[in-house]
Protein backbone atom coordinates (compact mmCIF):
# COMPACT_ATOMS: atom_id res chain seq x y z
CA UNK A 1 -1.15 19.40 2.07
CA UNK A 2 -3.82 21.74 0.98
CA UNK A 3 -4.27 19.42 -2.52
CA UNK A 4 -4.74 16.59 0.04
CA UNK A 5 -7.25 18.34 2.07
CA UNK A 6 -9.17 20.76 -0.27
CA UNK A 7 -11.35 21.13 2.50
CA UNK A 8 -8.59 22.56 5.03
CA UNK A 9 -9.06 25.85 2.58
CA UNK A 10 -12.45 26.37 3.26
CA UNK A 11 -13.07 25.26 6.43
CA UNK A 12 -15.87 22.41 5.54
CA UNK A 13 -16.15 18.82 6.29
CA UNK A 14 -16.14 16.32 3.77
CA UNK A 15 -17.91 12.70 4.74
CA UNK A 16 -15.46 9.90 4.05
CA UNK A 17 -16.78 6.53 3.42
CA UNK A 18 -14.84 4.23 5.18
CA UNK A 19 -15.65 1.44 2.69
CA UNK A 20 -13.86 3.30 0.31
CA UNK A 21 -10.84 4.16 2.30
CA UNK A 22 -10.03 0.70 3.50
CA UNK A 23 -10.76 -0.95 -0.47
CA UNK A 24 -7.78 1.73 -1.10
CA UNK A 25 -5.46 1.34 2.08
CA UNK A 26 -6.05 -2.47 2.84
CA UNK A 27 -4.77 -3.81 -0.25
CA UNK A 28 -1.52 -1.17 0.11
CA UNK A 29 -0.82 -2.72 3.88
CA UNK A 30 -1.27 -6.40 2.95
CA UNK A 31 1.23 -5.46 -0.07
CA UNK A 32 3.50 -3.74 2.39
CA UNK A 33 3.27 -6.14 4.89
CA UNK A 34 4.76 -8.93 2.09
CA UNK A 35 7.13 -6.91 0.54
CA UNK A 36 8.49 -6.89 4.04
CA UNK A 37 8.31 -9.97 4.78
CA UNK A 38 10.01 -11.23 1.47
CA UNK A 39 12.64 -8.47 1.80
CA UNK A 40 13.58 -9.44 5.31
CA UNK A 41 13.98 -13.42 4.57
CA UNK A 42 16.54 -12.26 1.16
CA UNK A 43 18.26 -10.41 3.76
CA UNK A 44 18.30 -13.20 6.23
CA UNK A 45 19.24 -15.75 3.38
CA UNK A 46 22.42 -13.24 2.05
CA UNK A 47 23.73 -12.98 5.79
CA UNK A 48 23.40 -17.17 6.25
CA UNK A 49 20.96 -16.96 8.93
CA UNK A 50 17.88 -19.02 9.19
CA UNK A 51 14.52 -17.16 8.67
CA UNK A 52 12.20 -17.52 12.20
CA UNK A 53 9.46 -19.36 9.75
């Protein structure tokens, strides 16, 4: 966790820009959030049940 947090070591703060974190993390979640979504209506489809939508 340190190589995560190189600050934890020292014991400064490091500004985050939260424009930055979300181009990174928003992107990963919408991804996620389909994968999901596909994965769970293949599952649906294999057992014979109708998907909700």
């Amino acid at each position: 966790m340190i190589d995560f947090q190189p600050t934890i070591a020292t014991g400064g703060s490091a500004a985050t820009n939260w424009g930055s974190l979300l181009l990174i993390f928003l992107p990963l979640f919408v991804i996620s959030l389909l994968w999901l979504w596909f994965a769970d209506r293949l599952l649906l489809k294999k057992k014979g049940e109708a998907p909700l939508s």
